[in-house]
C-alpha atoms as a PDB file:
ATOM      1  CA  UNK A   1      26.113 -13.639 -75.914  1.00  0.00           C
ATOM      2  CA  UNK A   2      25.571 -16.704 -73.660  1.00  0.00           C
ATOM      3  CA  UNK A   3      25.254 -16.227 -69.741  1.00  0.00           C
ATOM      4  CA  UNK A   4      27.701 -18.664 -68.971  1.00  0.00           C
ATOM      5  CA  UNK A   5      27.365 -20.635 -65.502  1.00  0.00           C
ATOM      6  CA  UNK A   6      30.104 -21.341 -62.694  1.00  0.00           C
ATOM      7  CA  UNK A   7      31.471 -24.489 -62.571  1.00  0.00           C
ATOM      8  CA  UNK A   8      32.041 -26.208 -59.314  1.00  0.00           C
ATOM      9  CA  UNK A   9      33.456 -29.950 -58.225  1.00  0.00           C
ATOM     10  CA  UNK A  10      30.692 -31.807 -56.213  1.00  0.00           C
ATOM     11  CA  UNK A  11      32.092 -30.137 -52.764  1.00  0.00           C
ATOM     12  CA  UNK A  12      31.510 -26.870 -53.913  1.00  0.00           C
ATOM     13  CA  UNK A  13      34.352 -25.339 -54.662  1.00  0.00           C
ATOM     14  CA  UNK A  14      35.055 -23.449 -58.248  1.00  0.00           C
ATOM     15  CA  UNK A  15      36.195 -25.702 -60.470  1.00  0.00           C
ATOM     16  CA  UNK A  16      38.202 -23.185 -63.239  1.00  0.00           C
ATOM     17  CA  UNK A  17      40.062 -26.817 -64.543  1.00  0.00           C
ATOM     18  CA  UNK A  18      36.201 -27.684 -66.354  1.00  0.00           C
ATOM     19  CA  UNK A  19      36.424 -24.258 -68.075  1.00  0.00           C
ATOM     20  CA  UNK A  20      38.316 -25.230 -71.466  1.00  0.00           C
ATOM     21  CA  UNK A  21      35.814 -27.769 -72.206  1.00  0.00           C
ATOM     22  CA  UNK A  22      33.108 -25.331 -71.660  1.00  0.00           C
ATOM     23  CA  UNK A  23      34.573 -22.924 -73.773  1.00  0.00           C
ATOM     24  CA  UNK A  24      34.749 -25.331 -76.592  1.00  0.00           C
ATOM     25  CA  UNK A  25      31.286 -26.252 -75.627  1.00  0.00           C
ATOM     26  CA  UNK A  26      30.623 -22.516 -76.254  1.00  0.00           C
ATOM     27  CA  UNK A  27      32.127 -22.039 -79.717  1.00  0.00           C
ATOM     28  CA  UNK A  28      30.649 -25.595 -81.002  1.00  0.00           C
ATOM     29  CA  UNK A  29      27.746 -23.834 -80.925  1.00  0.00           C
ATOM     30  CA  UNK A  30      29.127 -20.723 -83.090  1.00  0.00           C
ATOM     31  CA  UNK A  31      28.491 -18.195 -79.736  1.00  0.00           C
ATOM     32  CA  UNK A  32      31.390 -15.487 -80.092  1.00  0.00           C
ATOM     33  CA  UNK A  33      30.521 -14.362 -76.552  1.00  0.00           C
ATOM     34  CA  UNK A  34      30.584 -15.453 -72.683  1.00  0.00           C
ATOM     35  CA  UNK A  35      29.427 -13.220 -69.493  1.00  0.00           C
ATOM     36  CA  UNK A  36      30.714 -14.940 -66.578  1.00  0.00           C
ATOM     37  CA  UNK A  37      29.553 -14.429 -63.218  1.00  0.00           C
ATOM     38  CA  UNK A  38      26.584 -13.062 -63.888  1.00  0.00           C
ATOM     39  CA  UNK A  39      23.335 -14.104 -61.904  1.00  0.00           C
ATOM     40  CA  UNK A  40      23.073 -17.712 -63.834  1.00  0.00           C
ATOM     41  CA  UNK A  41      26.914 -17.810 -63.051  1.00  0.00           C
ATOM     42  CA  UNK A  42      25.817 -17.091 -59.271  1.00  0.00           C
ATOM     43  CA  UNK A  43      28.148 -14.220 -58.575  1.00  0.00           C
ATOM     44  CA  UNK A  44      27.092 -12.597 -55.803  1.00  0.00           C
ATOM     45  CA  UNK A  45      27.744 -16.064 -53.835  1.00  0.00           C
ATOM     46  CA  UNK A  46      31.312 -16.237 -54.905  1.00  0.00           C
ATOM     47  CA  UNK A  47      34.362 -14.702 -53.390  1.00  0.00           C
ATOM     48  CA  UNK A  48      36.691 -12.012 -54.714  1.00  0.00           C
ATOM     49  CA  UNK A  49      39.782 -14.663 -55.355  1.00  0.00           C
ATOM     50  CA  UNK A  50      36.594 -16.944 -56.824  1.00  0.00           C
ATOM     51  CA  UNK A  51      35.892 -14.269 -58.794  1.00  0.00           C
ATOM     52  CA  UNK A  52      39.206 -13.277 -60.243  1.00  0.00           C
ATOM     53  CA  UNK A  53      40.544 -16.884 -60.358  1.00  0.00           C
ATOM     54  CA  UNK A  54      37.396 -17.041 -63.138  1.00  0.00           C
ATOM     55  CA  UNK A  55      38.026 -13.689 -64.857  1.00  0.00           C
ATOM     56  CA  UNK A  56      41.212 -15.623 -65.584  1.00  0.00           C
ATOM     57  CA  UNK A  57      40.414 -18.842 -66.679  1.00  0.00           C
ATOM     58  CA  UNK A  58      37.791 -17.608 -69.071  1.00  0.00           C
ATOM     59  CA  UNK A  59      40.871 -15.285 -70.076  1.00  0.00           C
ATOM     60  CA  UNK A  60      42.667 -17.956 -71.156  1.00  0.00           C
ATOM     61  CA  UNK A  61      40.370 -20.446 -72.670  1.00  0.00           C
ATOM     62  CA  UNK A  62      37.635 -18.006 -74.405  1.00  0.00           C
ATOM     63  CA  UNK A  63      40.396 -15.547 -76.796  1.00  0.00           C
ATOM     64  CA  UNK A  64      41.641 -18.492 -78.618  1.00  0.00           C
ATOM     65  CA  UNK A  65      38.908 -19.900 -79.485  1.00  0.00           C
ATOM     66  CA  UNK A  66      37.370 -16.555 -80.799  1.00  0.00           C
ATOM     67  CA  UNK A  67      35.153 -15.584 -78.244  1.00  0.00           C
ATOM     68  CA  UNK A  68      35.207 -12.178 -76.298  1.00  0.00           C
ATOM     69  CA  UNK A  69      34.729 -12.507 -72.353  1.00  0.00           C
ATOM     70  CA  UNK A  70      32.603  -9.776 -70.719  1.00  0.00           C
ATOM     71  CA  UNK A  71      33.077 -10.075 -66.902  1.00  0.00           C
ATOM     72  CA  UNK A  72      30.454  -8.902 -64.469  1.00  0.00           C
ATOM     73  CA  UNK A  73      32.425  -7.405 -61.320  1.00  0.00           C
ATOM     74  CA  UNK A  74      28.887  -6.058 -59.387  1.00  0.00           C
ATOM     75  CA  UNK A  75      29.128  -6.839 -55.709  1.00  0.00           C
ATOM     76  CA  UNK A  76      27.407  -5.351 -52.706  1.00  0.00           C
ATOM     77  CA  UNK A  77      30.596  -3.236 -52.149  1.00  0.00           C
ATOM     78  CA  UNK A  78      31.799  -0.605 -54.047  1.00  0.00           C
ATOM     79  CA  UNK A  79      35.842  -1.582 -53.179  1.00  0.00           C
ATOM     80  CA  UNK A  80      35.071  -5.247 -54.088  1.00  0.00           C
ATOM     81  CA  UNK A  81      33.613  -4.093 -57.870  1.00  0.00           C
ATOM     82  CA  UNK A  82      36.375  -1.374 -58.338  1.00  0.00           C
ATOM     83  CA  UNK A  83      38.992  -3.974 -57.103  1.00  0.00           C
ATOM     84  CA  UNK A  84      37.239  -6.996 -59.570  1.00  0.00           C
ATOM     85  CA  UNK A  85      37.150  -4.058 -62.761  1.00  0.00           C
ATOM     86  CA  UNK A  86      40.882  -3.570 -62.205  1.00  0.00           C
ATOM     87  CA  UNK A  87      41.663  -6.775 -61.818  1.00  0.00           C
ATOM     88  CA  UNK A  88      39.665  -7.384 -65.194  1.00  0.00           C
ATOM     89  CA  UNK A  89      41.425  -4.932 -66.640  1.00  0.00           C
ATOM     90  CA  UNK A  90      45.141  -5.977 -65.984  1.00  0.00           C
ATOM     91  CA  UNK A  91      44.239  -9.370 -67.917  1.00  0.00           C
ATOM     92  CA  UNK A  92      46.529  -8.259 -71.229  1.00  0.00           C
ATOM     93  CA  UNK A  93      43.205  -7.205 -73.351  1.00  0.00           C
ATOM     94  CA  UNK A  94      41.828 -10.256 -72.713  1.00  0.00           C
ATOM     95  CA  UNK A  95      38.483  -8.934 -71.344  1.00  0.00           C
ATOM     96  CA  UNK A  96      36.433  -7.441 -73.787  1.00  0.00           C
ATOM     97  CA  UNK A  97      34.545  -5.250 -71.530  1.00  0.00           C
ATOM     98  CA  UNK A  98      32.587  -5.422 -67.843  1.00  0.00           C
ATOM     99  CA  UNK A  99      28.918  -5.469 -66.932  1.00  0.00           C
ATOM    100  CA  UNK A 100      28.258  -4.237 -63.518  1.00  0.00           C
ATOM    101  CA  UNK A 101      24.779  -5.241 -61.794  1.00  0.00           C
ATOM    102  CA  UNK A 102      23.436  -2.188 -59.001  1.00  0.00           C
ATOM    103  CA  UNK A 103      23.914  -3.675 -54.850  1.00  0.00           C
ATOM    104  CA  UNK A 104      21.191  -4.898 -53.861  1.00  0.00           C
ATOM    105  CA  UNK A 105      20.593  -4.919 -49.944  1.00  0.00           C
ATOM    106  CA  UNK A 106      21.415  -1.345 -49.503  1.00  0.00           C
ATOM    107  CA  UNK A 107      19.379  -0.018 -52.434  1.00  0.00           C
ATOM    108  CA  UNK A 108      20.514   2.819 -54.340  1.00  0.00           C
ATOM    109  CA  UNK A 109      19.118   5.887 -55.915  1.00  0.00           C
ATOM    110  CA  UNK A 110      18.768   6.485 -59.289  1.00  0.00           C
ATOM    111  CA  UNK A 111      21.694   9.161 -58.210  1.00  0.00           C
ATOM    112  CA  UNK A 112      23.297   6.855 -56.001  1.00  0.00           C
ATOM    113  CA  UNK A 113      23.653   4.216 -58.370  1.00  0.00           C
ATOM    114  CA  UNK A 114      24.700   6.923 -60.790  1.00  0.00           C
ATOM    115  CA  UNK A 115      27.674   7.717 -58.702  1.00  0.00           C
ATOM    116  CA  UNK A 116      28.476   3.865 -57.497  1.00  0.00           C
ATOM    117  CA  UNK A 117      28.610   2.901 -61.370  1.00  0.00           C
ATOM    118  CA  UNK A 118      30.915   5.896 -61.966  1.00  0.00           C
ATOM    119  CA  UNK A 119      33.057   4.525 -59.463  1.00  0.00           C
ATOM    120  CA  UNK A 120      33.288   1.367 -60.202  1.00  0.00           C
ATOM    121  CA  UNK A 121      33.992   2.344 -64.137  1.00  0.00           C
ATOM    122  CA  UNK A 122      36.930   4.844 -63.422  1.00  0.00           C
ATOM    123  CA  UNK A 123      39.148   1.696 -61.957  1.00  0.00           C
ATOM    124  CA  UNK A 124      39.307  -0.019 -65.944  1.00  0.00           C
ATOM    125  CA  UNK A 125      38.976   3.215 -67.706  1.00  0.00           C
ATOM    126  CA  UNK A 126      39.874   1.634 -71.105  1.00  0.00           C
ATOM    127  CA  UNK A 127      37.312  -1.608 -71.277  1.00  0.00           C
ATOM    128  CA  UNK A 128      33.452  -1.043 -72.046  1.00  0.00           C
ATOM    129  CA  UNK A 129      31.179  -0.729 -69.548  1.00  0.00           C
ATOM    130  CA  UNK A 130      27.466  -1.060 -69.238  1.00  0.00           C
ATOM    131  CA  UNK A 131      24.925  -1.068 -66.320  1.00  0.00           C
ATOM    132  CA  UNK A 132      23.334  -4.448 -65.696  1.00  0.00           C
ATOM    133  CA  UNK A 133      19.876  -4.245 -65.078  1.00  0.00           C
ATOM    134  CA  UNK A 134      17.787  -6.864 -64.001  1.00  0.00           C
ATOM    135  CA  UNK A 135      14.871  -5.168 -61.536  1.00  0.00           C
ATOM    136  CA  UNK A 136      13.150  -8.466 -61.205  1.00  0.00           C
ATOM    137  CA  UNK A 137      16.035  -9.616 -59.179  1.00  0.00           C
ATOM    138  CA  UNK A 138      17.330  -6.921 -57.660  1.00  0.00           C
ATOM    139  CA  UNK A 139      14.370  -5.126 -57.097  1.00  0.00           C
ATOM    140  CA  UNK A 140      16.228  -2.094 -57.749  1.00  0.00           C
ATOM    141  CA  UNK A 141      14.700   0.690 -60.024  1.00  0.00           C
ATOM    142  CA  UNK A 142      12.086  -1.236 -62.059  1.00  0.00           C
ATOM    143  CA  UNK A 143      11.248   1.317 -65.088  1.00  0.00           C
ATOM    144  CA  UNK A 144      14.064   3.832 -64.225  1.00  0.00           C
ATOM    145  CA  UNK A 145      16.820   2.590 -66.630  1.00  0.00           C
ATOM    146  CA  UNK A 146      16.192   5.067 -69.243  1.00  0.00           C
ATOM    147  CA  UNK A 147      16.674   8.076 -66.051  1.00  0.00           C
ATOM    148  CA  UNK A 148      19.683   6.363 -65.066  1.00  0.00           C
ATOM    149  CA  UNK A 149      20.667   6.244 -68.779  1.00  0.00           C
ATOM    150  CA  UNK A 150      19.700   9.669 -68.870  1.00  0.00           C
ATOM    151  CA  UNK A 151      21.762  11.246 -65.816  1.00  0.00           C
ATOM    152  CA  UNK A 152      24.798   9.484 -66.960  1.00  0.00           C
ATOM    153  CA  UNK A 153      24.608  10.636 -70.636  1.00  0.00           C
ATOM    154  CA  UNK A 154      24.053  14.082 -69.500  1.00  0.00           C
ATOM    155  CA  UNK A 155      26.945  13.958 -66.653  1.00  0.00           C
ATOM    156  CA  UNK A 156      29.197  12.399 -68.854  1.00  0.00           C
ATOM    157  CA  UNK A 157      30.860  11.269 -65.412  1.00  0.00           C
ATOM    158  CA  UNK A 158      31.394   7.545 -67.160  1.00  0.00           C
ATOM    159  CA  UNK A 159      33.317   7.804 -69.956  1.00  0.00           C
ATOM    160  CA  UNK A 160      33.611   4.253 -70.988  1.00  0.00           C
ATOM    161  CA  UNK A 161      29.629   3.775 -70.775  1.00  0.00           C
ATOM    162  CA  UNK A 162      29.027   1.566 -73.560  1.00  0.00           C
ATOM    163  CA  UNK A 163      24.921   0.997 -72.710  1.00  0.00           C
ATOM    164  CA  UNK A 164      22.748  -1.319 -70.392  1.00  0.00           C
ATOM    165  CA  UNK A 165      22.631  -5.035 -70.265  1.00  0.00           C
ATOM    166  CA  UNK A 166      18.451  -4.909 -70.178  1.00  0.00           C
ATOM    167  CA  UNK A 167      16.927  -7.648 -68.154  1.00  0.00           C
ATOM    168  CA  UNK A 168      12.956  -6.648 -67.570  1.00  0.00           C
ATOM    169  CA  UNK A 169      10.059  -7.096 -69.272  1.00  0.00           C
ATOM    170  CA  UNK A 170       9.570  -3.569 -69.351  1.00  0.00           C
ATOM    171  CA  UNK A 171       9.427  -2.861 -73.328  1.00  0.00           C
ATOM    172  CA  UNK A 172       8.779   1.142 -72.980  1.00  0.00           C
ATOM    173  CA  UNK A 173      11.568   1.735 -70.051  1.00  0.00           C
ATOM    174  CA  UNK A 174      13.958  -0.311 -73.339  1.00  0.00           C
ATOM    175  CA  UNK A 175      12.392   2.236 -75.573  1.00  0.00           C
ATOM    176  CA  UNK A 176      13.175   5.230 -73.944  1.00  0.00           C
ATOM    177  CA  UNK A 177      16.788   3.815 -73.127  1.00  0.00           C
ATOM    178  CA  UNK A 178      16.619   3.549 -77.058  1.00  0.00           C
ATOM    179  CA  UNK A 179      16.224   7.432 -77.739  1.00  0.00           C
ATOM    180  CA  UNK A 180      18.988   8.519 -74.979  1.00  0.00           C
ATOM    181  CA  UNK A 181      21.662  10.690 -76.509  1.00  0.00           C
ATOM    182  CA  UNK A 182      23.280   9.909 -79.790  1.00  0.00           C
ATOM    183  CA  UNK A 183      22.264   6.154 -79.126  1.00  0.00           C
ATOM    184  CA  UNK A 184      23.803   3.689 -76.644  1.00  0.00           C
ATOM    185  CA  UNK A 185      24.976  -0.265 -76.921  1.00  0.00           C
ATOM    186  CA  UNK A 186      21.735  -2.336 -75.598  1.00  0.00           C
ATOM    187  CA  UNK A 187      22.300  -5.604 -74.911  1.00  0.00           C
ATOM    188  CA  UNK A 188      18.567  -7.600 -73.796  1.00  0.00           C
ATOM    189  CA  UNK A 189      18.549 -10.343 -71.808  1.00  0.00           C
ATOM    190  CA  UNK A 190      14.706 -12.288 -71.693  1.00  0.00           C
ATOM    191  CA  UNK A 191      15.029 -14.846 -73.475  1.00  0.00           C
ATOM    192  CA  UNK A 192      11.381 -15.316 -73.985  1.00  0.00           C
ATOM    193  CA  UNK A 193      10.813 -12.075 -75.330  1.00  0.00           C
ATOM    194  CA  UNK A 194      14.893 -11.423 -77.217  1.00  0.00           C
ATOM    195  CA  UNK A 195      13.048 -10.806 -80.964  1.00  0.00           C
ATOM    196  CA  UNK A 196      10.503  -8.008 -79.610  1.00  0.00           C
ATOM    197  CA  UNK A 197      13.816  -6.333 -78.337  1.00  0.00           C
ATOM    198  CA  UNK A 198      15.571  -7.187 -81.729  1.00  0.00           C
ATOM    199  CA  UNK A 199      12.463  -5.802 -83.889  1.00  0.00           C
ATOM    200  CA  UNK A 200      12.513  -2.428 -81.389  1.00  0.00           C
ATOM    201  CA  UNK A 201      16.799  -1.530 -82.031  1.00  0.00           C
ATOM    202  CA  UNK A 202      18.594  -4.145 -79.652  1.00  0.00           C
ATOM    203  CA  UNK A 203      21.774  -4.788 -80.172  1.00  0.00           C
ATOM    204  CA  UNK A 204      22.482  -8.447 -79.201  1.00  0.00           C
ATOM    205  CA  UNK A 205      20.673 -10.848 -77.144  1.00  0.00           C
ATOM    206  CA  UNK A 206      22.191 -12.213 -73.673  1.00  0.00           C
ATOM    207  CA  UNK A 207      20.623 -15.470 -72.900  1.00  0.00           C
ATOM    208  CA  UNK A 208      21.047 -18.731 -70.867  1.00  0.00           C
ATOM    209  CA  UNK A 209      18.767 -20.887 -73.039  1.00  0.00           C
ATOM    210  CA  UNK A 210      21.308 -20.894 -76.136  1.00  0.00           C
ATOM    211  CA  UNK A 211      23.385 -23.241 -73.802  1.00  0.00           C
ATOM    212  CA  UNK A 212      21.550 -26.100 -73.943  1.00  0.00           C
ATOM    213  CA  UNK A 213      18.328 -25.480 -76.330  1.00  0.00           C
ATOM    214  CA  UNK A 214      18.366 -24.466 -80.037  1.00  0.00           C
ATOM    215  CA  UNK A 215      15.110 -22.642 -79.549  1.00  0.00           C
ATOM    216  CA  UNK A 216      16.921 -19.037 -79.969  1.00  0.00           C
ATOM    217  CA  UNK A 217      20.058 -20.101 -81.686  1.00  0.00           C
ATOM    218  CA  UNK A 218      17.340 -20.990 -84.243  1.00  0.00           C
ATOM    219  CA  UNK A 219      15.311 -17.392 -83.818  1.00  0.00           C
ATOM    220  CA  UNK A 220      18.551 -15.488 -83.989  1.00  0.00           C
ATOM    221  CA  UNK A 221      20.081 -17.277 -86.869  1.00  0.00           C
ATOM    222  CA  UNK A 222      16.563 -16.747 -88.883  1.00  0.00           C
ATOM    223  CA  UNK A 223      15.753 -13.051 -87.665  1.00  0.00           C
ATOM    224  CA  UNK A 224      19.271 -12.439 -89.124  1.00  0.00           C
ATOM    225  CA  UNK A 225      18.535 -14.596 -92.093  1.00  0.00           C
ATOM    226  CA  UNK A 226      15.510 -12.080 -92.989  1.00  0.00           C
ATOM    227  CA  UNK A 227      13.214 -15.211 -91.958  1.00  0.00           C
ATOM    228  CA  UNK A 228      10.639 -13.382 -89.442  1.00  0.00           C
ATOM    229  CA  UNK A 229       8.242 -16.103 -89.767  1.00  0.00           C
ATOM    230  CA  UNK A 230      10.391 -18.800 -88.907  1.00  0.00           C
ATOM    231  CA  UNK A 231      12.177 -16.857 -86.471  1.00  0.00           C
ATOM    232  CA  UNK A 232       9.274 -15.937 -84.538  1.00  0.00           C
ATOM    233  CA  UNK A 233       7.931 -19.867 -84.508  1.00  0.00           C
ATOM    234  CA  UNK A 234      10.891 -20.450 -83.152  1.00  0.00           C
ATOM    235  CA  UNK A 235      10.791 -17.516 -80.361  1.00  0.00           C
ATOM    236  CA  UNK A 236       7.727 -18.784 -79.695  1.00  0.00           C
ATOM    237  CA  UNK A 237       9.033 -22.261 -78.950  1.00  0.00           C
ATOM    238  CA  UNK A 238      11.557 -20.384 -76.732  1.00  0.00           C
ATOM    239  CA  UNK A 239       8.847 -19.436 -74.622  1.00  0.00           C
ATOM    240  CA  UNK A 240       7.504 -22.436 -74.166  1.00  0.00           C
ATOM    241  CA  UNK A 241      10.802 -23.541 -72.866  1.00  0.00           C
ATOM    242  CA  UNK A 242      11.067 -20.754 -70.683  1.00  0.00           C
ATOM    243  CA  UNK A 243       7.174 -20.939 -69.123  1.00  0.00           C
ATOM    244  CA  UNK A 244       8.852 -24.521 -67.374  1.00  0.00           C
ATOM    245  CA  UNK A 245      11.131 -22.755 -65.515  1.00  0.00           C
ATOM    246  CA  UNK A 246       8.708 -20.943 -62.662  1.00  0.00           C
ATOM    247  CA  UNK A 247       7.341 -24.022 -60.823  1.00  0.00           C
ATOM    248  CA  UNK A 248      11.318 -24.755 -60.043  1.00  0.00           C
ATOM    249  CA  UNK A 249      12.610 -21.636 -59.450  1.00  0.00           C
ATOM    250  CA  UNK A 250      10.245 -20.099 -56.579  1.00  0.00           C
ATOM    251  CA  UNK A 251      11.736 -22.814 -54.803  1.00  0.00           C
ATOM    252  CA  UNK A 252      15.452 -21.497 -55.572  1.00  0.00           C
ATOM    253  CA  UNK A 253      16.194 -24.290 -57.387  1.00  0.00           C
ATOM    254  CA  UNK A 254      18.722 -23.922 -60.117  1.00  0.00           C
ATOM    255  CA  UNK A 255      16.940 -25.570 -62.676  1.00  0.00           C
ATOM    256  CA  UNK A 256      18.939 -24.186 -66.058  1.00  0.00           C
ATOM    257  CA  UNK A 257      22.432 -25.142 -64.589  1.00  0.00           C
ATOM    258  CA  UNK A 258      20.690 -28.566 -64.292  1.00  0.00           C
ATOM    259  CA  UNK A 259      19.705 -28.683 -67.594  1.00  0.00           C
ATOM    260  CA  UNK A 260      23.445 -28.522 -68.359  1.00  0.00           C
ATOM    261  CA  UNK A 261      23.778 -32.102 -67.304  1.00  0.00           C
ATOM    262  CA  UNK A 262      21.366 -33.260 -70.034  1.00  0.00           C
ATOM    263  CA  UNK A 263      23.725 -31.714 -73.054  1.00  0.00           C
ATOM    264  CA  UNK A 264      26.408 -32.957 -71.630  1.00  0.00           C
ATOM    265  CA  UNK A 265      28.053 -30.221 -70.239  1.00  0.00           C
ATOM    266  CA  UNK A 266      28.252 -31.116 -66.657  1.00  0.00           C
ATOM    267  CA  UNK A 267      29.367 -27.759 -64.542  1.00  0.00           C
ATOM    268  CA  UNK A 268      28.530 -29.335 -61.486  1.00  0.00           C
ATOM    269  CA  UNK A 269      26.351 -28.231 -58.781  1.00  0.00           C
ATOM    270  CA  UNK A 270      24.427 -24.858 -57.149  1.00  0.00           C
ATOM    271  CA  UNK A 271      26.224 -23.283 -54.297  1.00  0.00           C
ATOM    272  CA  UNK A 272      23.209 -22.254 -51.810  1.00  0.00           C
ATOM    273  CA  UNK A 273      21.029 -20.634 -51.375  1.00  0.00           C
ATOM    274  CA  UNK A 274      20.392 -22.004 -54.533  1.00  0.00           C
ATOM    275  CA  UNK A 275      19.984 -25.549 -55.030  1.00  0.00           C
ATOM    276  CA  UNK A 276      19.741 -28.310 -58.125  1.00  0.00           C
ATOM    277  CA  UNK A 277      16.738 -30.057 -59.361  1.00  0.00           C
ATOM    278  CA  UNK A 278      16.353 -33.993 -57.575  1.00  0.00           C
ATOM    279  CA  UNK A 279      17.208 -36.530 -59.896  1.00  0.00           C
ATOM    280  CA  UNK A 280      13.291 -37.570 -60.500  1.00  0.00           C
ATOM    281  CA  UNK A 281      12.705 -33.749 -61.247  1.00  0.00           C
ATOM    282  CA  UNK A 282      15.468 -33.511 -63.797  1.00  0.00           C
ATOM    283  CA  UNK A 283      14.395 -36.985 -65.517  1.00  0.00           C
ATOM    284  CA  UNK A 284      10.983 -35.668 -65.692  1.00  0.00           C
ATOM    285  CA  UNK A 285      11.759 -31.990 -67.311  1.00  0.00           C
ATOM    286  CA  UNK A 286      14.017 -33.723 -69.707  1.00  0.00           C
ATOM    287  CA  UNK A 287      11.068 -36.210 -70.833  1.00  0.00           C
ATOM    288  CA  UNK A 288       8.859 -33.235 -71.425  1.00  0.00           C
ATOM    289  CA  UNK A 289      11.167 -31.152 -72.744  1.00  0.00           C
ATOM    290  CA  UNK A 290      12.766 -33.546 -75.041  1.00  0.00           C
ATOM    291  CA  UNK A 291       9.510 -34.715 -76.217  1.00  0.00           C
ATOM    292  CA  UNK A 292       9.142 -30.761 -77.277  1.00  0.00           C
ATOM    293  CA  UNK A 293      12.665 -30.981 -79.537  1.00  0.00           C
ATOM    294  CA  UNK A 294      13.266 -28.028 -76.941  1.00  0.00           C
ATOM    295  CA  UNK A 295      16.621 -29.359 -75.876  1.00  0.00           C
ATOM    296  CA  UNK A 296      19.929 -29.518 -77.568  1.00  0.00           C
ATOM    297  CA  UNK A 297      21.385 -33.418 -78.300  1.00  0.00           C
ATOM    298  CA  UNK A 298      23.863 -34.503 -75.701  1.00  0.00           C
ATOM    299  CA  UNK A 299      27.363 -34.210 -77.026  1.00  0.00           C
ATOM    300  CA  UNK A 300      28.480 -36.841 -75.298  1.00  0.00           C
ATOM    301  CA  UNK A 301      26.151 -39.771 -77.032  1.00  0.00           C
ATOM    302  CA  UNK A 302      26.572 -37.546 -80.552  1.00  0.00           C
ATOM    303  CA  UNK A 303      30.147 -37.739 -80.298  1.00  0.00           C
ATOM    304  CA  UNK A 304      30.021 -41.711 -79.419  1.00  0.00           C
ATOM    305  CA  UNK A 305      27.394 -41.932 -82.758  1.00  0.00           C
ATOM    306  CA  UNK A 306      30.544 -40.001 -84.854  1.00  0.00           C
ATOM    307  CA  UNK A 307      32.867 -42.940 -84.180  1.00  0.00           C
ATOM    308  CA  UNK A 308      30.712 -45.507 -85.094  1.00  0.00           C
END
């Protein structure tokens, strides 16, 4: 499953009219499956219409080309996700499920949290559901997923709980979400560490990387293969791709949905707080990352060397 970003025209609005050729972009690169809004598709800075104008674009463009859209509806307010699930929901079965991440200002109990989810669930009572977590950017219940997992298995208050969308480091909080109940859909999302999560019982990897780099196209495609050297060489050049991203991103700068621009698959800029990489900073990561293989061709010059 790829993280898929927002596009946006150079004034900053949402641009849904670039999201056809991004969906192509998507399944040229045999990935059957798109999360939209999510945090690399910067949802918690778009609007409700924003939001739903999306859900419905990627609706329209992903189906066809057989990929399955999972929408992430978490918002600071609980009326704003339940009104974002239904709306998800009345799209003709063309969301495959939702992914809701916890608020984040007013931070929640693992009971509280419990009961938002619940809440939020109940208004698309027929898609999949599962609890995003990503503690490192919410800074909401780092090592708790597994009690979370736990209360909600045991209330059974969430019927259409499919599992968590796991974004931590934390390998024995994934573990113990592993061993709740008769076994739950977990979907991990570091990159830099997807094959650990593969060898333990994930179920699929969620990543941002297989946008632009084949660095865990590659591992996936050879862990599958029954290839665990290879696979792990080439989770191991994944890393090395990821370890770039720090210096750019304590300065909130956007640095994978620049990276976009190098493949060819301009979605246009950050909306702040977040902002892009300069054009000197972008050159220079592509140099160094290019001079790694860590970065996909651009389509654009591999399409002008297929007419020649």
């Amino acid at each position: 499953m790829i993280a898929v970003y927002t596009p946006l025209t150079q004034d900053g609005t949402l641009d849904v009219t670039n999201i056809p050729a991004y969906a192509k972009f998507v399944a040229a690169r045999n990935i059957t499956n798109v999360l939209p809004a999510g945090s690399n598709g910067e949802s918690l800075s778009l609007s409700v219409n924003e939001r739903k104008a999306l859900a419905e674009a990627w609706a329209a463009a992903a189906p066809p080309l057989g990929i399955k859209v999972y929408m992430h509806i978490g918002s600071e307010s609980l009326v704003e996700s339940q009104e974002l699930a239904a709306h998800a929901a009345s799209l003709n079965s063309s969301i495959a499920g939702l992914v809701c991440m916890a608020p984040v200002y007013f931070k929640p109990t693992v009971g509280t949290l419990h009961d938002f989810l619940a809440a939020v669930a109940s208004h698309a009572p027929q898609l999949p559901f599962w609890f995003y977590h990503f503690p490192d950017g919410t800074g909401v219940l780092p090592g708790q997923a597994h009690t979370l997992l736990e209360m909600a298995d045991k209330s059974g208050k969430i019927p259409n709980l499919m599992g968590i969308k796991f974004t931590d480091y934390n390998l024995m909080d994934f573990q113990l979400c592993l061993q709740v109940g008769s076994g739950y859909n977990m979907l991990f999302g570091r990159d830099e560490e997807a094959l650990a999560a593969l060898l333990l019982g994930a179920d699929a990897a969620v990543s941002s990387t297989v946008g632009y780099s084949p660095t865990l196209r590659d591992a996936i495609l050879l862990w599958n293969r029954g290839d665990r050297k290879g696979a792990v060489s080439a989770q191991m050049r994944n890393a090395k791709l990821c370890s770039f991203f720090a210096q750019y991103e304590s300065d909130a700068k956007n640095v994978q949905k620049s990276l976009m621009k190098v493949v060819g698959m301009d979605v246009g800029p950050s909306r702040l707080p977040k902002q892009d990489l300069s054009s000197a900073e972008l050159k220079s990561l592509q140099v160094k990352l290019s001079s790694l293989n860590l970065l996909d061709a651009d389509v654009r010059t591999s399409a002008a060397h297929s007419t020649v």
